[in-house]
ModelCIF file with pLDDT and N, C-alpha, C, O atoms, coordinates in Angstrom:
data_MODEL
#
_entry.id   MODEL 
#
_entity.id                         1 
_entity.type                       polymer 
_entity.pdbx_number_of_molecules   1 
#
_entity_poly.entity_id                      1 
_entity_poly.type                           'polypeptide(L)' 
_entity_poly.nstd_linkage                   no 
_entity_poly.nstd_monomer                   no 
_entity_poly.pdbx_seq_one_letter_code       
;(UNK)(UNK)(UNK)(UNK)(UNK)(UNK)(UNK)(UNK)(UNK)(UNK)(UNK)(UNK)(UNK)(UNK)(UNK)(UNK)
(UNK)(UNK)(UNK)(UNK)(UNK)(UNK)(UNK)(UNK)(UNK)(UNK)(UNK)(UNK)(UNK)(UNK)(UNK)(UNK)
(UNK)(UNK)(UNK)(UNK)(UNK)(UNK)(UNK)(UNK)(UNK)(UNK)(UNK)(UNK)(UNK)
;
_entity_poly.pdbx_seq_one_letter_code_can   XXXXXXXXXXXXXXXXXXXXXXXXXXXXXXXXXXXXXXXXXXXXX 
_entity_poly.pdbx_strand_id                 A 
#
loop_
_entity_poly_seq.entity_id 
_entity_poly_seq.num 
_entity_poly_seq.mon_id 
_entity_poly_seq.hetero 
1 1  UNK n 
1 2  UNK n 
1 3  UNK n 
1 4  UNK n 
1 5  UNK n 
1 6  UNK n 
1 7  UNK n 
1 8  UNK n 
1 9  UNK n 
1 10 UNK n 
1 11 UNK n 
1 12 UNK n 
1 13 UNK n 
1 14 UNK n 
1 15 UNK n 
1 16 UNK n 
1 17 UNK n 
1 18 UNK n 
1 19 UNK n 
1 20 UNK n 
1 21 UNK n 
1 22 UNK n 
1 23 UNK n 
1 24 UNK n 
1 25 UNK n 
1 26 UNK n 
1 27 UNK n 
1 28 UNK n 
1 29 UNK n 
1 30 UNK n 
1 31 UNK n 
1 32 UNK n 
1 33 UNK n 
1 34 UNK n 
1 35 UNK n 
1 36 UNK n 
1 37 UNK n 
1 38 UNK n 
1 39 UNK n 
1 40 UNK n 
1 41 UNK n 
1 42 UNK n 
1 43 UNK n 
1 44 UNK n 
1 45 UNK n 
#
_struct_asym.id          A 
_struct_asym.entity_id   1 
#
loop_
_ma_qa_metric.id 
_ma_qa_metric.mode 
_ma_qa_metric.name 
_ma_qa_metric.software_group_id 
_ma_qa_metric.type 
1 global pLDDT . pLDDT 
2 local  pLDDT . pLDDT 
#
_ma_qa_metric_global.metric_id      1 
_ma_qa_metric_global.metric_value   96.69 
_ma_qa_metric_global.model_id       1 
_ma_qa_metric_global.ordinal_id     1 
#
loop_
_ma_qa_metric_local.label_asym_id 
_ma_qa_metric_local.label_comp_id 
_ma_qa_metric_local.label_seq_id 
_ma_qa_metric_local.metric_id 
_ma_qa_metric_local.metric_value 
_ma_qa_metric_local.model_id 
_ma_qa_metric_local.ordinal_id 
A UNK 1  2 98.00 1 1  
A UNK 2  2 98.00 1 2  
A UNK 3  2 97.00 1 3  
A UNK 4  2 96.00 1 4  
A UNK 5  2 96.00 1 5  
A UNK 6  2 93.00 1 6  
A UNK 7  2 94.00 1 7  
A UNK 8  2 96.00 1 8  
A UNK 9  2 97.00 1 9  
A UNK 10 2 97.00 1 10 
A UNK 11 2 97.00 1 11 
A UNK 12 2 98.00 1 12 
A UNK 13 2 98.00 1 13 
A UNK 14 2 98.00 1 14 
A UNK 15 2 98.00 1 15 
A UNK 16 2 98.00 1 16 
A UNK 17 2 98.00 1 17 
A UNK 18 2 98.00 1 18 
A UNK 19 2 98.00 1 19 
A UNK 20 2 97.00 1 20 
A UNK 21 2 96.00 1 21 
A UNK 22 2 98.00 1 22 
A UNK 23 2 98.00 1 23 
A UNK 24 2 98.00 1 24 
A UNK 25 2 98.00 1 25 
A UNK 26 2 98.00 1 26 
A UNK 27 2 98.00 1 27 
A UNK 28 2 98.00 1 28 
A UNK 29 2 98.00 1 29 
A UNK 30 2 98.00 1 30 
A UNK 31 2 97.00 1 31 
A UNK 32 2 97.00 1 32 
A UNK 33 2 96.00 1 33 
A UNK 34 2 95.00 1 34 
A UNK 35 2 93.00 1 35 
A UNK 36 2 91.00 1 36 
A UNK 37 2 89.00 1 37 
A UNK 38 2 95.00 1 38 
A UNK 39 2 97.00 1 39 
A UNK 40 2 96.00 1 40 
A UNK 41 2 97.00 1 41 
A UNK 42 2 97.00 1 42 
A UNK 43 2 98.00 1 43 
A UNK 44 2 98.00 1 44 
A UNK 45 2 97.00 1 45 
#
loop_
_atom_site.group_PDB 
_atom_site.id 
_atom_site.type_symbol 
_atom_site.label_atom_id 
_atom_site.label_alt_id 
_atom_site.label_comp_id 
_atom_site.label_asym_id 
_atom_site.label_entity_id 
_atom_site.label_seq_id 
_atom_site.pdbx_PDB_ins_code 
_atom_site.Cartn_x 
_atom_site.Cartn_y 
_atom_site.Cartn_z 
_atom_site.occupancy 
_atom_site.B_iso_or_equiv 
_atom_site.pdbx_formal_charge 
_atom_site.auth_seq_id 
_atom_site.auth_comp_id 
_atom_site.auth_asym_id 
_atom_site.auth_atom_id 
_atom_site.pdbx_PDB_model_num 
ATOM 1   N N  . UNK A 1 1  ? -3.449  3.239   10.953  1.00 98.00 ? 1  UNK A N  1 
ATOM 2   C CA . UNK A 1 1  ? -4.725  3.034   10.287  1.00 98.00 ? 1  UNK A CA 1 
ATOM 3   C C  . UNK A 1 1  ? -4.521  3.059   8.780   1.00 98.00 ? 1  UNK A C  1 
ATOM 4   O O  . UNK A 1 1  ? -4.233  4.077   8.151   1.00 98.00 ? 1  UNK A O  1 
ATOM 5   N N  . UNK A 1 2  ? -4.717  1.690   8.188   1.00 98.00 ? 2  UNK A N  1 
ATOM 6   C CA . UNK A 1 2  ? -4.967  2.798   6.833   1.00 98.00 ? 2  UNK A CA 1 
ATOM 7   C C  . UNK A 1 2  ? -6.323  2.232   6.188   1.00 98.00 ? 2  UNK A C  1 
ATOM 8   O O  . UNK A 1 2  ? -7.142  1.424   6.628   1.00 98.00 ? 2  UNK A O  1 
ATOM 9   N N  . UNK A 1 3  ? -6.261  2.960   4.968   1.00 97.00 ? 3  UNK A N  1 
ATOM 10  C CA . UNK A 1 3  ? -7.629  3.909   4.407   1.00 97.00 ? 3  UNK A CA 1 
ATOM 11  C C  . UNK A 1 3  ? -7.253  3.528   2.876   1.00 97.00 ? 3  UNK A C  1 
ATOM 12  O O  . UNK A 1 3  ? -6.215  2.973   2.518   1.00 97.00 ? 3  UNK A O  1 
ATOM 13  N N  . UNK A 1 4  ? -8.299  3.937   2.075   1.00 96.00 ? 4  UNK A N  1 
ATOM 14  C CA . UNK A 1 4  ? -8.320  4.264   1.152   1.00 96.00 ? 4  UNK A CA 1 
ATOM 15  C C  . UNK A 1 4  ? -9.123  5.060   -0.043  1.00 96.00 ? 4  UNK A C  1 
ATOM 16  O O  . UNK A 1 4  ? -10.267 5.442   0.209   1.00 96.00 ? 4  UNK A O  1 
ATOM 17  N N  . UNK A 1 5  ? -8.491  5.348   -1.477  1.00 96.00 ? 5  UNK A N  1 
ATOM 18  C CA . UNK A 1 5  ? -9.739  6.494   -1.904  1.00 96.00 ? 5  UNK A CA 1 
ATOM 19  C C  . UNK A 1 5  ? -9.271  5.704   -3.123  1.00 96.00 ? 5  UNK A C  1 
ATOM 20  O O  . UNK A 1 5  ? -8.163  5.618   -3.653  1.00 96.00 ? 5  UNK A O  1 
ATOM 21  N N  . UNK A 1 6  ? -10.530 5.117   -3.425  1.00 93.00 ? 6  UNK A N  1 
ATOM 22  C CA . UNK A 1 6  ? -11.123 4.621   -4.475  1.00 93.00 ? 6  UNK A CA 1 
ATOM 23  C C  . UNK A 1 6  ? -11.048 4.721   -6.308  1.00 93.00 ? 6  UNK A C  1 
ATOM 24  O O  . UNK A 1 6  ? -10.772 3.899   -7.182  1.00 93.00 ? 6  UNK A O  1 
ATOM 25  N N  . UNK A 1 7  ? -11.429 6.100   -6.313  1.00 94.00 ? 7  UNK A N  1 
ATOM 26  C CA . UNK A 1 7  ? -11.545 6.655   -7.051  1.00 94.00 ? 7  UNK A CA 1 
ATOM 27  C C  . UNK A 1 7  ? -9.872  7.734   -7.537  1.00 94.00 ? 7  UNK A C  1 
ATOM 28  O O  . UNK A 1 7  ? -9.749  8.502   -8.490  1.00 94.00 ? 7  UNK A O  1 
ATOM 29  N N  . UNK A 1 8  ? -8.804  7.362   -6.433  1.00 96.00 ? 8  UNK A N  1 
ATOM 30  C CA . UNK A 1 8  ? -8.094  7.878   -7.311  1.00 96.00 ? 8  UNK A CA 1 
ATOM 31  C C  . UNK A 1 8  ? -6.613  6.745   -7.174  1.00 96.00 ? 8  UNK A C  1 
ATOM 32  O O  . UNK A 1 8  ? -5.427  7.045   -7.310  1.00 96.00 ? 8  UNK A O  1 
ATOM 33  N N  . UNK A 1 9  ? -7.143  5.589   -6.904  1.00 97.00 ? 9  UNK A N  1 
ATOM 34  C CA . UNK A 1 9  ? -6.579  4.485   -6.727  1.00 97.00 ? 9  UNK A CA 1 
ATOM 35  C C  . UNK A 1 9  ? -5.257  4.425   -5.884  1.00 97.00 ? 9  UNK A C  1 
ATOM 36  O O  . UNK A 1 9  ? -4.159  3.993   -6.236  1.00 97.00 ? 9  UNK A O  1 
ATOM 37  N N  . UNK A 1 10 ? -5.722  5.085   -4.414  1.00 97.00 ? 10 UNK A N  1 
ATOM 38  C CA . UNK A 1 10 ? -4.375  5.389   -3.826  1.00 97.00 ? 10 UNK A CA 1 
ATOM 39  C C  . UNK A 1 10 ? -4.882  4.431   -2.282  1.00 97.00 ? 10 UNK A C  1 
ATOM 40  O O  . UNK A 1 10 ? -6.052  4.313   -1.918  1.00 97.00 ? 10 UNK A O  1 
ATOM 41  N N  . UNK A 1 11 ? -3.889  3.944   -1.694  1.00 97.00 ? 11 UNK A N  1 
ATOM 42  C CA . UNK A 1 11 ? -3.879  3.946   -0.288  1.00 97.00 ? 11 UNK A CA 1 
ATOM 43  C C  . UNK A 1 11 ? -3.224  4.666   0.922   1.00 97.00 ? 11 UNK A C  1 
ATOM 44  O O  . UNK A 1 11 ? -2.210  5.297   0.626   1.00 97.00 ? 11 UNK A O  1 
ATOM 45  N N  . UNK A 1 12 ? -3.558  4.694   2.085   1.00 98.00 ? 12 UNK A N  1 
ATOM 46  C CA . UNK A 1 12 ? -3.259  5.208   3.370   1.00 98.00 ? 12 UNK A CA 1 
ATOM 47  C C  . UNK A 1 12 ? -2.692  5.093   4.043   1.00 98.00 ? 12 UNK A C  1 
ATOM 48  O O  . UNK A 1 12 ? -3.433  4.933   5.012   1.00 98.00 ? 12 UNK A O  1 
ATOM 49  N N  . UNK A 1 13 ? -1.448  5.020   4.457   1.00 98.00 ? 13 UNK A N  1 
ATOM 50  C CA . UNK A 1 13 ? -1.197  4.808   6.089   1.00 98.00 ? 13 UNK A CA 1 
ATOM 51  C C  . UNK A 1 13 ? -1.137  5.446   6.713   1.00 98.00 ? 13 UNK A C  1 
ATOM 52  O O  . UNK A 1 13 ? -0.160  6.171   6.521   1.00 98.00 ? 13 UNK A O  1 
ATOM 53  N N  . UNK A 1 14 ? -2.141  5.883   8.177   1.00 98.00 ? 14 UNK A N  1 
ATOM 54  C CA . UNK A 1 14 ? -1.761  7.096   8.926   1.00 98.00 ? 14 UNK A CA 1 
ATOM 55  C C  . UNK A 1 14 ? -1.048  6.507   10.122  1.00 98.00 ? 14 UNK A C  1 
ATOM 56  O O  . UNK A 1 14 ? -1.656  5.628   10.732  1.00 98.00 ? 14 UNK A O  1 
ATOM 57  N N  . UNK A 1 15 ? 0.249   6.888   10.581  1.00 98.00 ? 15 UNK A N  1 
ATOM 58  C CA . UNK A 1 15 ? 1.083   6.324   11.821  1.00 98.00 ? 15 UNK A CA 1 
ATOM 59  C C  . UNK A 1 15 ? 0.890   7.337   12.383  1.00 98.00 ? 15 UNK A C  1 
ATOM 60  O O  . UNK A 1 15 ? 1.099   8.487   11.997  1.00 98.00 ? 15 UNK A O  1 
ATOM 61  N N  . UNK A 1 16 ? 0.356   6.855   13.608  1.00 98.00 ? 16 UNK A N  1 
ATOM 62  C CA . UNK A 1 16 ? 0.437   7.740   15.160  1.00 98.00 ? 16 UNK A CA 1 
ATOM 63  C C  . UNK A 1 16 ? 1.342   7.091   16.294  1.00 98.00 ? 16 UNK A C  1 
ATOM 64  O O  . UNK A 1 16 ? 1.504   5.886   16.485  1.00 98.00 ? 16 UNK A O  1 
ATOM 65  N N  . UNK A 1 17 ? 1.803   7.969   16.886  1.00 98.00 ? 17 UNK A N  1 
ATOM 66  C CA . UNK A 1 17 ? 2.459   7.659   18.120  1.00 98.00 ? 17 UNK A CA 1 
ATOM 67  C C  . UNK A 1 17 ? 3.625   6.668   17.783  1.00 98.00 ? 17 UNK A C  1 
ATOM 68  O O  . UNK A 1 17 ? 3.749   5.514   18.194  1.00 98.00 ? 17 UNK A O  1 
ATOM 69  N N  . UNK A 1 18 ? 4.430   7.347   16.970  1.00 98.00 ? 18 UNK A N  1 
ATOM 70  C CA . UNK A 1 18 ? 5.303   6.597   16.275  1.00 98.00 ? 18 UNK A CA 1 
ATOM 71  C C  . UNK A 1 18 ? 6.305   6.027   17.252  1.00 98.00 ? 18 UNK A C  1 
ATOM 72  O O  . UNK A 1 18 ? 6.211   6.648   18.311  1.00 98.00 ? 18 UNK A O  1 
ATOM 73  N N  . UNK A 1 19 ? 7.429   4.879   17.318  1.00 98.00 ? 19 UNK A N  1 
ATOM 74  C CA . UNK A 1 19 ? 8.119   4.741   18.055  1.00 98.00 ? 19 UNK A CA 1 
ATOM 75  C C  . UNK A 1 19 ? 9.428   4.293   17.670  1.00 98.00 ? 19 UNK A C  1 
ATOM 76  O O  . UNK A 1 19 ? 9.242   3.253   17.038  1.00 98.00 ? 19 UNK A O  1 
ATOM 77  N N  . UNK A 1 20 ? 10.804  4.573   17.733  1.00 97.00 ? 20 UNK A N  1 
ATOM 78  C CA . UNK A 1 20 ? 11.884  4.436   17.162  1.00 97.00 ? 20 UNK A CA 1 
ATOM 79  C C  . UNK A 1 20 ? 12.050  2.900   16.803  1.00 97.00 ? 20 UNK A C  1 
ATOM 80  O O  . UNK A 1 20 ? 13.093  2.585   16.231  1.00 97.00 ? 20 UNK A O  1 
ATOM 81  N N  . UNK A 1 21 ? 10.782  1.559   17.188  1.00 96.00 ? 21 UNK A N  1 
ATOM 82  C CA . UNK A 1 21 ? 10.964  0.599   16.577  1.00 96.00 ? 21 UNK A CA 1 
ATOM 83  C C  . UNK A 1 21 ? 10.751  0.451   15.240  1.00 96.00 ? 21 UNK A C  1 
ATOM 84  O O  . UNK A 1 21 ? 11.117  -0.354  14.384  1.00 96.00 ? 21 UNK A O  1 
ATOM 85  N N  . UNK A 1 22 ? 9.698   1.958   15.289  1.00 98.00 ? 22 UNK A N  1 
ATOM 86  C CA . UNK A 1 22 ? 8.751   1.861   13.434  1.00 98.00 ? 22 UNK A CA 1 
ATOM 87  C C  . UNK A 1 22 ? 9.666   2.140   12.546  1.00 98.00 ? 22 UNK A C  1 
ATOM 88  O O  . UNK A 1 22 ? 9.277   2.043   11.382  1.00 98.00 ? 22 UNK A O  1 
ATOM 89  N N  . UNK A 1 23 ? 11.173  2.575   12.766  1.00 98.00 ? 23 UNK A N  1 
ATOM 90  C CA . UNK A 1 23 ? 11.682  3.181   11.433  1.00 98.00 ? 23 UNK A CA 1 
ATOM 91  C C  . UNK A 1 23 ? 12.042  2.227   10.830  1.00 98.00 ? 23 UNK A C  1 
ATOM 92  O O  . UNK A 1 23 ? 12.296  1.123   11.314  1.00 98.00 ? 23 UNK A O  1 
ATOM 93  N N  . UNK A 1 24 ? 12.113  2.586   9.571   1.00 98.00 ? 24 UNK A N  1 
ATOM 94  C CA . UNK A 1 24 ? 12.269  1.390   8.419   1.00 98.00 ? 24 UNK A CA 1 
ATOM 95  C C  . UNK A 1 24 ? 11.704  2.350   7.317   1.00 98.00 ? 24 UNK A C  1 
ATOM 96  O O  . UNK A 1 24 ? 11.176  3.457   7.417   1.00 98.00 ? 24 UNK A O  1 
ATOM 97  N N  . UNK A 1 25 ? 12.071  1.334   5.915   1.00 98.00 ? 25 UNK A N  1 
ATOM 98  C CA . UNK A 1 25 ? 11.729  1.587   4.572   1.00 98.00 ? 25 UNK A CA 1 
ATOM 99  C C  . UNK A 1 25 ? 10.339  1.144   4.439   1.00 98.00 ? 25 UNK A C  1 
ATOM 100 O O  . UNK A 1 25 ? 10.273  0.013   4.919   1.00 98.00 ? 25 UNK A O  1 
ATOM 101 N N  . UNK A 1 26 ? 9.506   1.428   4.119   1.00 98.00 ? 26 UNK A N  1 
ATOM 102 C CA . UNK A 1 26 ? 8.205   1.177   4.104   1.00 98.00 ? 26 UNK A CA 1 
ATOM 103 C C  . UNK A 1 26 ? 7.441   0.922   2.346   1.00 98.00 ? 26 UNK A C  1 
ATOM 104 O O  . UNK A 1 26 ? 7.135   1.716   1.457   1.00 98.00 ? 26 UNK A O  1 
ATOM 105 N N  . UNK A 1 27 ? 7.375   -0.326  2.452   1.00 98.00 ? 27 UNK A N  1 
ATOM 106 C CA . UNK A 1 27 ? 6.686   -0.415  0.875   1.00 98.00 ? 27 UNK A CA 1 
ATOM 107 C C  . UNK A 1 27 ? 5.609   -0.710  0.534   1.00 98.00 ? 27 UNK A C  1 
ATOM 108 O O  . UNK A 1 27 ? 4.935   -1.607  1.040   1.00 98.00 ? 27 UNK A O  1 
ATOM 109 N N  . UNK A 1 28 ? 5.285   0.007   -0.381  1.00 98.00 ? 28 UNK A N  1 
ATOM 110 C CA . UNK A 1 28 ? 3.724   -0.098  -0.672  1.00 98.00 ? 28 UNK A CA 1 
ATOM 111 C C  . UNK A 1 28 ? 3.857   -1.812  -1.703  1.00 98.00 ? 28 UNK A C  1 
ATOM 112 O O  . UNK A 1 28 ? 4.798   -2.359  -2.278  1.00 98.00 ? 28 UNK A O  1 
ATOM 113 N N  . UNK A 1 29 ? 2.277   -2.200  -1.493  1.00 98.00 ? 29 UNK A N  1 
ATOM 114 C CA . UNK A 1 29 ? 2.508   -3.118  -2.446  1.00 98.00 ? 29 UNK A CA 1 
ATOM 115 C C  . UNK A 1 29 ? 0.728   -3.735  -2.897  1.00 98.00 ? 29 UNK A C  1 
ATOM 116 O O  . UNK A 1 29 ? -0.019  -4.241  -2.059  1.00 98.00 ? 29 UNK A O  1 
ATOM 117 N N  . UNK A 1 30 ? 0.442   -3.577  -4.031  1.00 98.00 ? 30 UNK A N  1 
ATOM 118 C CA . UNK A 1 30 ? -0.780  -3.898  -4.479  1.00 98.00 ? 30 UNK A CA 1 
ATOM 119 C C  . UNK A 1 30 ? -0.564  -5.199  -5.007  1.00 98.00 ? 30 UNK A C  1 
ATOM 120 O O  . UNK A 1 30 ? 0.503   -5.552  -5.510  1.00 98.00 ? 30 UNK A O  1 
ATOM 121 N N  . UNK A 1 31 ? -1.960  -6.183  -4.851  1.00 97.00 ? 31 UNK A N  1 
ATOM 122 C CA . UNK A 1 31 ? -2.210  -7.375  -5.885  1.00 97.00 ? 31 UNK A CA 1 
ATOM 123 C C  . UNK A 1 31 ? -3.361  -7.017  -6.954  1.00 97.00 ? 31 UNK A C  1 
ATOM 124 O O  . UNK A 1 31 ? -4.547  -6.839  -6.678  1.00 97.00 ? 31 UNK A O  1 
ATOM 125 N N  . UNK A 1 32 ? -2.937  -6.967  -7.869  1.00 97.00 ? 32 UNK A N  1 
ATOM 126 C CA . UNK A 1 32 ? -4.174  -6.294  -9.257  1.00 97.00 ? 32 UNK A CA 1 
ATOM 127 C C  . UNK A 1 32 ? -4.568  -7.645  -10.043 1.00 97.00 ? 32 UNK A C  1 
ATOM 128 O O  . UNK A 1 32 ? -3.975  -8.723  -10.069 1.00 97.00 ? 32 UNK A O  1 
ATOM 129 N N  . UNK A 1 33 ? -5.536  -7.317  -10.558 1.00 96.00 ? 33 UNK A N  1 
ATOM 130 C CA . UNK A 1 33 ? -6.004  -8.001  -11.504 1.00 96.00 ? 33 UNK A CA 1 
ATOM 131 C C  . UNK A 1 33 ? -5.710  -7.433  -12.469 1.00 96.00 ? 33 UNK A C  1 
ATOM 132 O O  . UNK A 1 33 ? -6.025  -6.246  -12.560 1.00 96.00 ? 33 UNK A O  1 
ATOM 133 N N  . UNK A 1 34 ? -4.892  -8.180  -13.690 1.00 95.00 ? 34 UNK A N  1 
ATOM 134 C CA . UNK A 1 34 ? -4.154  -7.884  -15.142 1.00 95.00 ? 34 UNK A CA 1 
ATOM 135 C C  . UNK A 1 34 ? -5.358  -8.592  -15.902 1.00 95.00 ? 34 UNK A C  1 
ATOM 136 O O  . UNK A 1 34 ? -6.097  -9.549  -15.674 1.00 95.00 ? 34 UNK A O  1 
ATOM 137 N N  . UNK A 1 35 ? -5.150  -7.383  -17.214 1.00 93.00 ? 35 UNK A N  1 
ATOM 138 C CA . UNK A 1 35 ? -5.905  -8.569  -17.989 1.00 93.00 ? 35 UNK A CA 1 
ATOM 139 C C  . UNK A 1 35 ? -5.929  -9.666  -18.341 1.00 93.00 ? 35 UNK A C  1 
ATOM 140 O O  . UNK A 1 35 ? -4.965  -10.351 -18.002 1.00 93.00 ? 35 UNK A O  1 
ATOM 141 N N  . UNK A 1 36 ? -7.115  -10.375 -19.237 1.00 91.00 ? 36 UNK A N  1 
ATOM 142 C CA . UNK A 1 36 ? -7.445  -11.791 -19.055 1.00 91.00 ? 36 UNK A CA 1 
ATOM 143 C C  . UNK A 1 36 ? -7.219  -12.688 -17.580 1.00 91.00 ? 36 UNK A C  1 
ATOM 144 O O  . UNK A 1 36 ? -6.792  -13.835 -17.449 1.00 91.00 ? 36 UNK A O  1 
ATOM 145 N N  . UNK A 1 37 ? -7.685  -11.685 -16.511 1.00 89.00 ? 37 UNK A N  1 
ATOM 146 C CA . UNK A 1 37 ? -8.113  -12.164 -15.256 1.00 89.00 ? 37 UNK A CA 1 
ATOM 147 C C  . UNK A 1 37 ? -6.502  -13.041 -14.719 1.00 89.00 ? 37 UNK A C  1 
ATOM 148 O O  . UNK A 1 37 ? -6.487  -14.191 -14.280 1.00 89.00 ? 37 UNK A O  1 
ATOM 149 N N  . UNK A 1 38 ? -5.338  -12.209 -14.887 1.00 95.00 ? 38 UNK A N  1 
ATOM 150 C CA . UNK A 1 38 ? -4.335  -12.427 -14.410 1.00 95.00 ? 38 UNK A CA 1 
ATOM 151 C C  . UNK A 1 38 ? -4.094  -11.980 -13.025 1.00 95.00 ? 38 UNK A C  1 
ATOM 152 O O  . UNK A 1 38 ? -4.684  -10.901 -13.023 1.00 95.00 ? 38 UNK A O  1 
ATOM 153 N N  . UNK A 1 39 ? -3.751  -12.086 -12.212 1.00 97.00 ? 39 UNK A N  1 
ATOM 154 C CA . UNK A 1 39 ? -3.517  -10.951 -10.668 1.00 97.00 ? 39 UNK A CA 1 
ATOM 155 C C  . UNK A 1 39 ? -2.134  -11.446 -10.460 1.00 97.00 ? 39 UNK A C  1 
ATOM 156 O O  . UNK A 1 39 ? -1.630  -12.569 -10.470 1.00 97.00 ? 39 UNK A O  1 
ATOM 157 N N  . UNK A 1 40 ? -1.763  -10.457 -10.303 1.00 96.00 ? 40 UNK A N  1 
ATOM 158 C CA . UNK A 1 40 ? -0.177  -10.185 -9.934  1.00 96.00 ? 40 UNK A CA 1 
ATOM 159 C C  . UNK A 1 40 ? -0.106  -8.843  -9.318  1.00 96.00 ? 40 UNK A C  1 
ATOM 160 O O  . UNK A 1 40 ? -0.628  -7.740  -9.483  1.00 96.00 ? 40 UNK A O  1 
ATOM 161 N N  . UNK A 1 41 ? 0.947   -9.521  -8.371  1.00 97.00 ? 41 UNK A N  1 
ATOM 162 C CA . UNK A 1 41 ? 1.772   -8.227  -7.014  1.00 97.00 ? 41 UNK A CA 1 
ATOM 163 C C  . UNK A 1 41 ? 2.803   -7.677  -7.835  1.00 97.00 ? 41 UNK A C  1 
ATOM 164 O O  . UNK A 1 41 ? 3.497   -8.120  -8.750  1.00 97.00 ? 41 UNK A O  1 
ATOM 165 N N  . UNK A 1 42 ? 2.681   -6.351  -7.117  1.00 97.00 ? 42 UNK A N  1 
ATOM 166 C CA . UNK A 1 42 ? 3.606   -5.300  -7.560  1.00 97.00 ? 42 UNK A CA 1 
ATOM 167 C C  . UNK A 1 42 ? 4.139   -4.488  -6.495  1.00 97.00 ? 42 UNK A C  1 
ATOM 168 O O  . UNK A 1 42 ? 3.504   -4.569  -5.443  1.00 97.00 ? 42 UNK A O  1 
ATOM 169 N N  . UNK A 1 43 ? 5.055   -3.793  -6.496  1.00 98.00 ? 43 UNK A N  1 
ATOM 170 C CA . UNK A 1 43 ? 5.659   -3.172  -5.308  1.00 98.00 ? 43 UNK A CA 1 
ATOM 171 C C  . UNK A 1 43 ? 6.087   -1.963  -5.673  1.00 98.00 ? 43 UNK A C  1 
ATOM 172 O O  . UNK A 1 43 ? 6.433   -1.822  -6.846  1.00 98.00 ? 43 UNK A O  1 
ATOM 173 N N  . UNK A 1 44 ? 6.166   -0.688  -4.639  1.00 98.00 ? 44 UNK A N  1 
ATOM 174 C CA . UNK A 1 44 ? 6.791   0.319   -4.523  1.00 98.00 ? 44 UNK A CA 1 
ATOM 175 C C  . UNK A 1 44 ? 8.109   0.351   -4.545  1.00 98.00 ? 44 UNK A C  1 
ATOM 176 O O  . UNK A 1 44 ? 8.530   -0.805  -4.571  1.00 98.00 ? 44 UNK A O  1 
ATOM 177 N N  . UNK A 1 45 ? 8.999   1.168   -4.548  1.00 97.00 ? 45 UNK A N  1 
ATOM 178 C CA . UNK A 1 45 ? 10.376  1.676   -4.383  1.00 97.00 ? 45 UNK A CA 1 
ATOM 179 C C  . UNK A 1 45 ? 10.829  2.006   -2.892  1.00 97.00 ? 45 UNK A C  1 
ATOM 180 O O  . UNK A 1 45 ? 11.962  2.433   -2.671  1.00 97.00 ? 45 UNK A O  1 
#
């Protein structure tokens, strides 16, 4: 499931019932709006 909180500009993933297919590196990744109405993706580590 994921979720999010708004106000402190974070997202969620809650994994249940995990299964040895799920492992992996997992990256976060937002598309923002830059100023002068630019949007560009960015990624986690």
């Amino acid at each position: 499931t994921i979720s999010r909180d708004n106000a402190k500009n974070t997202v969620y993933l809650q994994m249940n019932s995990l299964k040895p297919e799920d492992e992996a590196v997992y990256y976060c990744n937002a598309n923002l709006r830059m100023p002068y109405y630019v949007n560009q993706n960015y990624w986690g580590q």
